[in-house]
PDB file of N, CA and C in Angstrom:
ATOM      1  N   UNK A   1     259.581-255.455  78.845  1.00  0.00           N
ATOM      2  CA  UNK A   1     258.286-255.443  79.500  1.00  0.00           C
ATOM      3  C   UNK A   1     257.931-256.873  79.903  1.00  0.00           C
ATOM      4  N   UNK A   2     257.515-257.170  81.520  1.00  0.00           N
ATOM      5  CA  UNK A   2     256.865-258.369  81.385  1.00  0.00           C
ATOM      6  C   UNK A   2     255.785-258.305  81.025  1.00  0.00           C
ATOM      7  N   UNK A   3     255.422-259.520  81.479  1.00  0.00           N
ATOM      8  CA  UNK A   3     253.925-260.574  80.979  1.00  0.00           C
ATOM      9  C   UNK A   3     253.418-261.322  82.353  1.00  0.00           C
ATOM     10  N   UNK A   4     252.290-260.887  82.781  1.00  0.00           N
ATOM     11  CA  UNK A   4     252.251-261.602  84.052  1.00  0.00           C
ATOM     12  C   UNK A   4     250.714-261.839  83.800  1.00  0.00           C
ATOM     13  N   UNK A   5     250.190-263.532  83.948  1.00  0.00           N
ATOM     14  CA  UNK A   5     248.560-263.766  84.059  1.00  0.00           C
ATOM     15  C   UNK A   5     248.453-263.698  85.637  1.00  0.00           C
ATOM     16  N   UNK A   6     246.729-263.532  85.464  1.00  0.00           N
ATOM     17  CA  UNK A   6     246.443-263.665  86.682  1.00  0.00           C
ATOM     18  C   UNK A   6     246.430-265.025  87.564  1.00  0.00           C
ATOM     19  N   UNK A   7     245.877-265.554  87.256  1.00  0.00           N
ATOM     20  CA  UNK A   7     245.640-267.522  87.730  1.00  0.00           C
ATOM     21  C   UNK A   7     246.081-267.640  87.133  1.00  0.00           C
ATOM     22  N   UNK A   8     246.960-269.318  87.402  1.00  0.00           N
ATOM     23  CA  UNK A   8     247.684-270.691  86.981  1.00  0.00           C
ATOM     24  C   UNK A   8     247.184-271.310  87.466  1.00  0.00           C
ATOM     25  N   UNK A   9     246.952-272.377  86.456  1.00  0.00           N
ATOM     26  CA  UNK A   9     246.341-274.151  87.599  1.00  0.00           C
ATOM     27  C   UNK A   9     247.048-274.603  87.133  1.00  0.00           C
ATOM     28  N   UNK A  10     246.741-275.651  87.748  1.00  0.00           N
ATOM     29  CA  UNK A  10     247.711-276.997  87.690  1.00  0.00           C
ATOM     30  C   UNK A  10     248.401-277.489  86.630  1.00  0.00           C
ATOM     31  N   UNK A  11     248.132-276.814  85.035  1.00  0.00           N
ATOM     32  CA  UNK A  11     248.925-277.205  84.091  1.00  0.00           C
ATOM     33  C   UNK A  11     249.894-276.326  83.545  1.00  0.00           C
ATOM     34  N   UNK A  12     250.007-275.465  84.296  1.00  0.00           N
ATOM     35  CA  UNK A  12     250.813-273.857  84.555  1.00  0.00           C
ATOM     36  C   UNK A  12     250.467-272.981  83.175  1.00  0.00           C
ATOM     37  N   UNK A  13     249.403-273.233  82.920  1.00  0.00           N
ATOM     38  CA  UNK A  13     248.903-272.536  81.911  1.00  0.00           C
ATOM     39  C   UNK A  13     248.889-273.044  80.068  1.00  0.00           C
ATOM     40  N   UNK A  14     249.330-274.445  80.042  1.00  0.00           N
ATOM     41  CA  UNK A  14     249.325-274.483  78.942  1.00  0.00           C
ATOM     42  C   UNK A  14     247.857-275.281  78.349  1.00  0.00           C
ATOM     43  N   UNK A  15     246.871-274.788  78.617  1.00  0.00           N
ATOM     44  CA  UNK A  15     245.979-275.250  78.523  1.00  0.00           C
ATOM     45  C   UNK A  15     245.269-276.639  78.366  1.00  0.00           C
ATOM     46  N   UNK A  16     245.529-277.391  79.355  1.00  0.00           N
ATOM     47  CA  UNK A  16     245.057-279.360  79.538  1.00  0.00           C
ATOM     48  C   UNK A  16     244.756-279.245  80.985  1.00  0.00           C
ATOM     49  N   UNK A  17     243.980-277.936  81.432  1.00  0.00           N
ATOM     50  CA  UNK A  17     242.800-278.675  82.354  1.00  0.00           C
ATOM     51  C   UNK A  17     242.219-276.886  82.569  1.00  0.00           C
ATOM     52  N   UNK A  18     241.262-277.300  83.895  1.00  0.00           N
ATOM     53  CA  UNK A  18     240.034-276.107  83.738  1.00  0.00           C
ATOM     54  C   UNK A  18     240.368-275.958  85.443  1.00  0.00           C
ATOM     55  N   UNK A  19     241.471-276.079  85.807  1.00  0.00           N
ATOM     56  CA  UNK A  19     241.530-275.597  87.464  1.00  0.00           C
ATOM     57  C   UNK A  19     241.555-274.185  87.813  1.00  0.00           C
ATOM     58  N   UNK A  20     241.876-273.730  86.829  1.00  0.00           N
ATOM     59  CA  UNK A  20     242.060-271.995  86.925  1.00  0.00           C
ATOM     60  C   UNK A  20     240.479-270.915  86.839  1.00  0.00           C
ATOM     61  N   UNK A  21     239.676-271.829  86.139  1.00  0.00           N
ATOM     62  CA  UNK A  21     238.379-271.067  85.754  1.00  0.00           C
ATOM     63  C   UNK A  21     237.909-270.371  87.098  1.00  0.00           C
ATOM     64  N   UNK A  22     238.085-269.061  86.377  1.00  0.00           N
ATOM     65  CA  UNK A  22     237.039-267.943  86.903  1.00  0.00           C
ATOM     66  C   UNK A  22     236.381-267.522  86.245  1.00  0.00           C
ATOM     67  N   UNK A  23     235.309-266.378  86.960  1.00  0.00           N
ATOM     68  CA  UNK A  23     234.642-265.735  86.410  1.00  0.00           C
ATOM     69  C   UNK A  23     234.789-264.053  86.681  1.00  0.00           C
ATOM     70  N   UNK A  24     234.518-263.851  85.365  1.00  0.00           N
ATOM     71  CA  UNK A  24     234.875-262.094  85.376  1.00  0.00           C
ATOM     72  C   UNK A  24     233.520-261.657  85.536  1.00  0.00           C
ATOM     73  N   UNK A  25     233.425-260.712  87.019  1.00  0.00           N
ATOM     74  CA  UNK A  25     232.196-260.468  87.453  1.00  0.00           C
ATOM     75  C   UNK A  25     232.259-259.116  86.816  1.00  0.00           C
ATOM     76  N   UNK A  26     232.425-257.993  85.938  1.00  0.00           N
ATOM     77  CA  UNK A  26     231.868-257.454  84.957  1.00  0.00           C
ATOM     78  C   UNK A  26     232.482-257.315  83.454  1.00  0.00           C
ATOM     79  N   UNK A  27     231.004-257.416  83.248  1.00  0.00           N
ATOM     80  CA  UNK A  27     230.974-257.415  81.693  1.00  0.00           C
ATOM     81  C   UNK A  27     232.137-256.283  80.593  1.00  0.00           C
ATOM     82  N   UNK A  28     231.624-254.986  81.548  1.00  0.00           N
ATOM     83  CA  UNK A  28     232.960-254.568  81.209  1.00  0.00           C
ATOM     84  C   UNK A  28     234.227-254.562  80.898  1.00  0.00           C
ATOM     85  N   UNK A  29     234.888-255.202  81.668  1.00  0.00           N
ATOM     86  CA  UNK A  29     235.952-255.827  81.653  1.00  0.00           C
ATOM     87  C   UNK A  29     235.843-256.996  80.716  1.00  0.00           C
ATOM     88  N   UNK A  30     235.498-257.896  80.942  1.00  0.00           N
ATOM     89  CA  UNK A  30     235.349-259.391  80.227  1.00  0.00           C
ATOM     90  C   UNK A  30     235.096-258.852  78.170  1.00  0.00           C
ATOM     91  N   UNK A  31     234.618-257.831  78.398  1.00  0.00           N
ATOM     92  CA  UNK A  31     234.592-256.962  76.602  1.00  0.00           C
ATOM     93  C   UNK A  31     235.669-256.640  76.403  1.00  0.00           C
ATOM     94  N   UNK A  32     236.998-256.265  77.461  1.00  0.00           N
ATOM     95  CA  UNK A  32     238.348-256.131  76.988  1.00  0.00           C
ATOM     96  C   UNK A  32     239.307-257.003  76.513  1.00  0.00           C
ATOM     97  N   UNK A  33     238.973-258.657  77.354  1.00  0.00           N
ATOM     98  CA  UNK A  33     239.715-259.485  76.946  1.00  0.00           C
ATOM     99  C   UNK A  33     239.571-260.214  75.333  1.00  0.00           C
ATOM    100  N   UNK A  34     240.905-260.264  75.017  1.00  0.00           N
ATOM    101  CA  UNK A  34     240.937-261.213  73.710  1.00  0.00           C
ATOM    102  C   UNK A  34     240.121-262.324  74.067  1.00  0.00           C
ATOM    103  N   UNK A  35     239.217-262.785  72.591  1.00  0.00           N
ATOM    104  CA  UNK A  35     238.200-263.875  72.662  1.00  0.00           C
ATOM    105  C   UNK A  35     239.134-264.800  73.004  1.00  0.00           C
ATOM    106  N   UNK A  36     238.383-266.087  73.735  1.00  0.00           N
ATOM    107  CA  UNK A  36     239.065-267.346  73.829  1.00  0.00           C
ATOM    108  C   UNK A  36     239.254-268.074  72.985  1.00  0.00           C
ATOM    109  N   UNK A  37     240.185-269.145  72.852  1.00  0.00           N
ATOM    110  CA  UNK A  37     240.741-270.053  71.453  1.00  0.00           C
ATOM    111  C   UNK A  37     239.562-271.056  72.028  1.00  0.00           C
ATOM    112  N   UNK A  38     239.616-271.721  70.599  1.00  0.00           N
ATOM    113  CA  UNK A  38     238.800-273.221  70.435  1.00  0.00           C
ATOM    114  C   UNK A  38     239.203-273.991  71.993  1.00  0.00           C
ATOM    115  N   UNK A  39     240.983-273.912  71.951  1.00  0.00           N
ATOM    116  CA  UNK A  39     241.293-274.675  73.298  1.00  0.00           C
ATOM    117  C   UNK A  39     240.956-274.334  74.595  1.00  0.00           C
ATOM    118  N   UNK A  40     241.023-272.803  74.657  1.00  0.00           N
ATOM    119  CA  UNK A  40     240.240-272.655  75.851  1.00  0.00           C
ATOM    120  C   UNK A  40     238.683-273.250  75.985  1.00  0.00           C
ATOM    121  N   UNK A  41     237.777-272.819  75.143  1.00  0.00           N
ATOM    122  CA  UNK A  41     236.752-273.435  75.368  1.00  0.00           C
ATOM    123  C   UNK A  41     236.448-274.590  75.095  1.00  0.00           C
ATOM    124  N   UNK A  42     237.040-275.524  74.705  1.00  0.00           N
ATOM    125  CA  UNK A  42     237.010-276.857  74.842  1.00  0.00           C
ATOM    126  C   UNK A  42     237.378-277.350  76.529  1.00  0.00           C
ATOM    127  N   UNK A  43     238.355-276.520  77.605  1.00  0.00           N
ATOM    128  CA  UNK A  43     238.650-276.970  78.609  1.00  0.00           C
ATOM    129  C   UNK A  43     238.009-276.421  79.688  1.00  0.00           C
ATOM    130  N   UNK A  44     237.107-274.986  79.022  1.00  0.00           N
ATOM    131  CA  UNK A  44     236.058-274.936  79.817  1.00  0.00           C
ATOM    132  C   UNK A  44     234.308-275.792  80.016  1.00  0.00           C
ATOM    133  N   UNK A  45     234.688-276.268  78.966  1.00  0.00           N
ATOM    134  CA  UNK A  45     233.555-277.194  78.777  1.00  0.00           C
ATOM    135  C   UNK A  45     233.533-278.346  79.797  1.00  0.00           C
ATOM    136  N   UNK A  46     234.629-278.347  80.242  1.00  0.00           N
ATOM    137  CA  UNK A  46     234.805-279.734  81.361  1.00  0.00           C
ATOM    138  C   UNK A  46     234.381-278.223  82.873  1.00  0.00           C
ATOM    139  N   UNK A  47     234.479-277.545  83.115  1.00  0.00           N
ATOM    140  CA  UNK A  47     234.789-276.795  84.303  1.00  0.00           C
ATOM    141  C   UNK A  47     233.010-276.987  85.043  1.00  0.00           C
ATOM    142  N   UNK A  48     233.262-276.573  85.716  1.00  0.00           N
ATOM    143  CA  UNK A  48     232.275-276.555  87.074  1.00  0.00           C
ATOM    144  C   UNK A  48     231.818-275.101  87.005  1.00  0.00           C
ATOM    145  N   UNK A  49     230.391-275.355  86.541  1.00  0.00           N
ATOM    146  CA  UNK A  49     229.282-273.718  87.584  1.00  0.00           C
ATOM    147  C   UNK A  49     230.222-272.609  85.874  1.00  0.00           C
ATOM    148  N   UNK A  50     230.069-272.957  84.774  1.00  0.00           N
ATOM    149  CA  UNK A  50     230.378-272.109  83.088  1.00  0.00           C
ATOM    150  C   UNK A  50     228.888-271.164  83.792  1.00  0.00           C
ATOM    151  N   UNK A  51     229.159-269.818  83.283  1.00  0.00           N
ATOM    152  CA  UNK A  51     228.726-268.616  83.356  1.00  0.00           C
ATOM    153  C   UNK A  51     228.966-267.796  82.178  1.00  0.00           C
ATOM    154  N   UNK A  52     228.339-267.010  81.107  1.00  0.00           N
ATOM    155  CA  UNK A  52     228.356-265.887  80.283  1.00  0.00           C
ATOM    156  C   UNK A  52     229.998-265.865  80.076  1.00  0.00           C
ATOM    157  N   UNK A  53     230.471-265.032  81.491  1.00  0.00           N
ATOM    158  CA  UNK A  53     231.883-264.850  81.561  1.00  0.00           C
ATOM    159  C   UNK A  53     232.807-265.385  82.286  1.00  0.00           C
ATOM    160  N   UNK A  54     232.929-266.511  81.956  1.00  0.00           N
ATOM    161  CA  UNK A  54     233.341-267.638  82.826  1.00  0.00           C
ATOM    162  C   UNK A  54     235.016-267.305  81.631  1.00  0.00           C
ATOM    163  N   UNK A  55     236.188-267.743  82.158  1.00  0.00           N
ATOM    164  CA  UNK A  55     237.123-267.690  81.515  1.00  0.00           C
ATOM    165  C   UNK A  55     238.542-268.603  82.123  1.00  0.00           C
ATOM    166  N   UNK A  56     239.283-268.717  81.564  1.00  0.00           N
ATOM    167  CA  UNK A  56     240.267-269.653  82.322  1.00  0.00           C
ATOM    168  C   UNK A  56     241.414-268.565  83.139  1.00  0.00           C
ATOM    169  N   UNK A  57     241.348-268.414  83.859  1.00  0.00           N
ATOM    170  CA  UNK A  57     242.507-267.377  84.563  1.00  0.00           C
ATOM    171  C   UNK A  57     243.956-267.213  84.010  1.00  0.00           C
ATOM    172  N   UNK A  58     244.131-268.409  83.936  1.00  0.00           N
ATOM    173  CA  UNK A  58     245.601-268.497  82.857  1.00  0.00           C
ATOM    174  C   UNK A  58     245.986-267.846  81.662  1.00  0.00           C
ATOM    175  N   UNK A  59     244.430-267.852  80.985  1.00  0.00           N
ATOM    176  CA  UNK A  59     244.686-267.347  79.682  1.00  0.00           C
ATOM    177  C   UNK A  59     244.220-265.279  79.396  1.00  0.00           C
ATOM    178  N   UNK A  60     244.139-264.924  81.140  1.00  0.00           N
ATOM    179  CA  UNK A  60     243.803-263.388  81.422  1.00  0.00           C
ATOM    180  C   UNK A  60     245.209-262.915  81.609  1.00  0.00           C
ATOM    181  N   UNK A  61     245.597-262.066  80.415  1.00  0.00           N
ATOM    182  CA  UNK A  61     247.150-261.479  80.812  1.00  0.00           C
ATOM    183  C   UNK A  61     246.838-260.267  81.437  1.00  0.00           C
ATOM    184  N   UNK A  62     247.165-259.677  82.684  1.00  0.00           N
ATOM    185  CA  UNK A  62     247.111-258.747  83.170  1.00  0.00           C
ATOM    186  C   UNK A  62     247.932-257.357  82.841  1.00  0.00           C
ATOM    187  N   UNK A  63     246.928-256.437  82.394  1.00  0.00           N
ATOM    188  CA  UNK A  63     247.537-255.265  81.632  1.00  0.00           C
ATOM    189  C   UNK A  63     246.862-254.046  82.382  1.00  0.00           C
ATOM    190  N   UNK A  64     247.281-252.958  81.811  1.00  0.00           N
ATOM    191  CA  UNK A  64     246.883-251.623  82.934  1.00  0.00           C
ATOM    192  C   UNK A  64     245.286-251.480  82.240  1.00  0.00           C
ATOM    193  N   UNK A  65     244.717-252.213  81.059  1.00  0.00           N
ATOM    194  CA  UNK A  65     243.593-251.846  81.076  1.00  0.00           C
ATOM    195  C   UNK A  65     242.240-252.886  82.161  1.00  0.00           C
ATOM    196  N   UNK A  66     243.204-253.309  82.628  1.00  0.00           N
ATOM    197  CA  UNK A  66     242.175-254.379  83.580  1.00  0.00           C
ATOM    198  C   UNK A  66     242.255-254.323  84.725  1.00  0.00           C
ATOM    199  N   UNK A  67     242.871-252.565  85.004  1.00  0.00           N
ATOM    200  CA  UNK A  67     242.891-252.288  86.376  1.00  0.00           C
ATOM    201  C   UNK A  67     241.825-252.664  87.010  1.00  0.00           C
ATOM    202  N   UNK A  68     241.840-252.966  88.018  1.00  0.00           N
ATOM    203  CA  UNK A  68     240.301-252.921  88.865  1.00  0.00           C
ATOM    204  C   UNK A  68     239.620-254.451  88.343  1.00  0.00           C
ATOM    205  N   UNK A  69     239.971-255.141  87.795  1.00  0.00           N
ATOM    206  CA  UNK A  69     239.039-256.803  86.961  1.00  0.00           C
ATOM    207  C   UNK A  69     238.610-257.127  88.289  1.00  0.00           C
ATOM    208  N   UNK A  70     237.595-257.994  88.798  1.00  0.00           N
ATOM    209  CA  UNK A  70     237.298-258.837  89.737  1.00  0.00           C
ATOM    210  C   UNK A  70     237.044-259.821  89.442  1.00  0.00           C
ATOM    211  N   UNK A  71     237.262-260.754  89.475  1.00  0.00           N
ATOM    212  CA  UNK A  71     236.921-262.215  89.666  1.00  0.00           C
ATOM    213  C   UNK A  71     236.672-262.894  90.405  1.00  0.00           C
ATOM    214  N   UNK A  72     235.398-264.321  90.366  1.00  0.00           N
ATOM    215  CA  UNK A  72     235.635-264.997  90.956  1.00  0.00           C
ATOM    216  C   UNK A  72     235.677-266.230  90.689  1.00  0.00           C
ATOM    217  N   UNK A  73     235.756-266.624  92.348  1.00  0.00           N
ATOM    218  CA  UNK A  73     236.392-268.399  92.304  1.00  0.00           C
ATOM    219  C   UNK A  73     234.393-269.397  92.452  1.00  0.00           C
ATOM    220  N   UNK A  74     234.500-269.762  91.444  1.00  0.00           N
ATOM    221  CA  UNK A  74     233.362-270.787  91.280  1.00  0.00           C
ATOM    222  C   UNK A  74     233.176-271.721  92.736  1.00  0.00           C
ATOM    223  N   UNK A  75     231.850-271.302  92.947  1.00  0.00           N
ATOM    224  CA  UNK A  75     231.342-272.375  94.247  1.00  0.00           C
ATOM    225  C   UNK A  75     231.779-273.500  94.901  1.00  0.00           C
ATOM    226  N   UNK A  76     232.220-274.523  93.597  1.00  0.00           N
ATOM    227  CA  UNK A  76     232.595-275.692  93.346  1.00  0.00           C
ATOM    228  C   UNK A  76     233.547-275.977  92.335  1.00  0.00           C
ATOM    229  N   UNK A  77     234.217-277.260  92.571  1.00  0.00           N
ATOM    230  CA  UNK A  77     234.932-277.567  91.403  1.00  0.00           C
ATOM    231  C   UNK A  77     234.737-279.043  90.941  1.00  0.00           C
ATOM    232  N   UNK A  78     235.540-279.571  89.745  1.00  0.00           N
ATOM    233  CA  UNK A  78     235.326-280.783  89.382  1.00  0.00           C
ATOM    234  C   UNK A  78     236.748-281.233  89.691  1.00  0.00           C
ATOM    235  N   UNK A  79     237.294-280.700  90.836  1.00  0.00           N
ATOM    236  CA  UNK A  79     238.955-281.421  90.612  1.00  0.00           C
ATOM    237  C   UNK A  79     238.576-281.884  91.802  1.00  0.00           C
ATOM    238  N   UNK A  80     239.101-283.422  92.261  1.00  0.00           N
ATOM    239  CA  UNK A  80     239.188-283.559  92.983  1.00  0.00           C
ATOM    240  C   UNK A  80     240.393-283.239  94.187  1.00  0.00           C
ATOM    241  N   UNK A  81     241.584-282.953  93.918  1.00  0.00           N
ATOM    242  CA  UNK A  81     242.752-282.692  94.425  1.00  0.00           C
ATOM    243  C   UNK A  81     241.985-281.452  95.254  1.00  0.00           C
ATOM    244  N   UNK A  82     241.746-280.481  94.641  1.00  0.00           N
ATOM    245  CA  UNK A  82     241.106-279.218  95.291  1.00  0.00           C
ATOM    246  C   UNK A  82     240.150-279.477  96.098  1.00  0.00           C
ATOM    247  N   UNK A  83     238.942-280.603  95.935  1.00  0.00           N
ATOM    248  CA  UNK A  83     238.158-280.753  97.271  1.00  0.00           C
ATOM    249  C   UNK A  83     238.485-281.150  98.471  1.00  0.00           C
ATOM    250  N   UNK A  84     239.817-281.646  98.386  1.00  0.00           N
ATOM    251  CA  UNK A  84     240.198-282.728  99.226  1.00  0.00           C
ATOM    252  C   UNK A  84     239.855-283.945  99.447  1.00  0.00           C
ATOM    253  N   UNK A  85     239.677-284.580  98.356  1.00  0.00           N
ATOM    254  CA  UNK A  85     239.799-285.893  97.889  1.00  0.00           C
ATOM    255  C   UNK A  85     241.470-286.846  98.101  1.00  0.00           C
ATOM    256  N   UNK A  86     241.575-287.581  98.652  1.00  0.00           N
ATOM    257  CA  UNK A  86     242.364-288.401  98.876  1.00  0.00           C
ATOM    258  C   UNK A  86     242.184-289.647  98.113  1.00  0.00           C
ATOM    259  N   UNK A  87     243.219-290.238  96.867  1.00  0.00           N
ATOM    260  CA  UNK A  87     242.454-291.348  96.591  1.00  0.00           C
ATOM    261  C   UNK A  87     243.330-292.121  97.811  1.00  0.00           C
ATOM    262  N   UNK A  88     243.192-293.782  97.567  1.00  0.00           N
ATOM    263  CA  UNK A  88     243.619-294.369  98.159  1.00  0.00           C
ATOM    264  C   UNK A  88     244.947-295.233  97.641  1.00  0.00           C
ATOM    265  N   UNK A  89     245.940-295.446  97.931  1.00  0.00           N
ATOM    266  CA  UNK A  89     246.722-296.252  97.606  1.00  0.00           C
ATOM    267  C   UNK A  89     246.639-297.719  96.599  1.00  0.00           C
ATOM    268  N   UNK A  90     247.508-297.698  95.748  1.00  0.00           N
ATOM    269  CA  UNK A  90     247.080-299.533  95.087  1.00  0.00           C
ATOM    270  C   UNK A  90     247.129-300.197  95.862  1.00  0.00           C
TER     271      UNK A  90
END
């Protein structure tokens, strides 16, 4: 059997950043998932626009009971790579 999450960010899931955060727009659903570890919510604590059911996408394994989940992608983010931020060269 595989194992497939929904989102990956940028640390391909091993939890050292908050690029993946979504939000599970019902509650329903979001009552199915396993609670989050200390580490997840420590890396949501850095994320942009935390909500009730705000969660890291990485750490949502997709199973037949989450047929139908919706999520979404937060307004904003705190990464800059994703805004399109360019730094500048040394």
């Amino acid at each position: 059997m595989s194992v497939y999450t929904v989102v990956s960010g940028a640390c391909e899931g091993s939890l050292a950043c908050s690029t993946c955060h979504v939000i599970v727009m019902d509650m329903e659903y979001y009552n199915k998932l396993e609670d989050p570890t200390d580490e997840e919510n420590d890396m949501l604590d850095l994320a942009f626009g935390l909500t009730e059911t705000s969660r890291l996408g990485c750490q949502i394994v997709a199973s037949p009971e989450l047929d139908g989940i919706r999520l979404a992608i937060p307004a904003a983010t705190r990464n800059f790579a994703v805004d399109g931020y360019v730094p500048k060269p040394h």
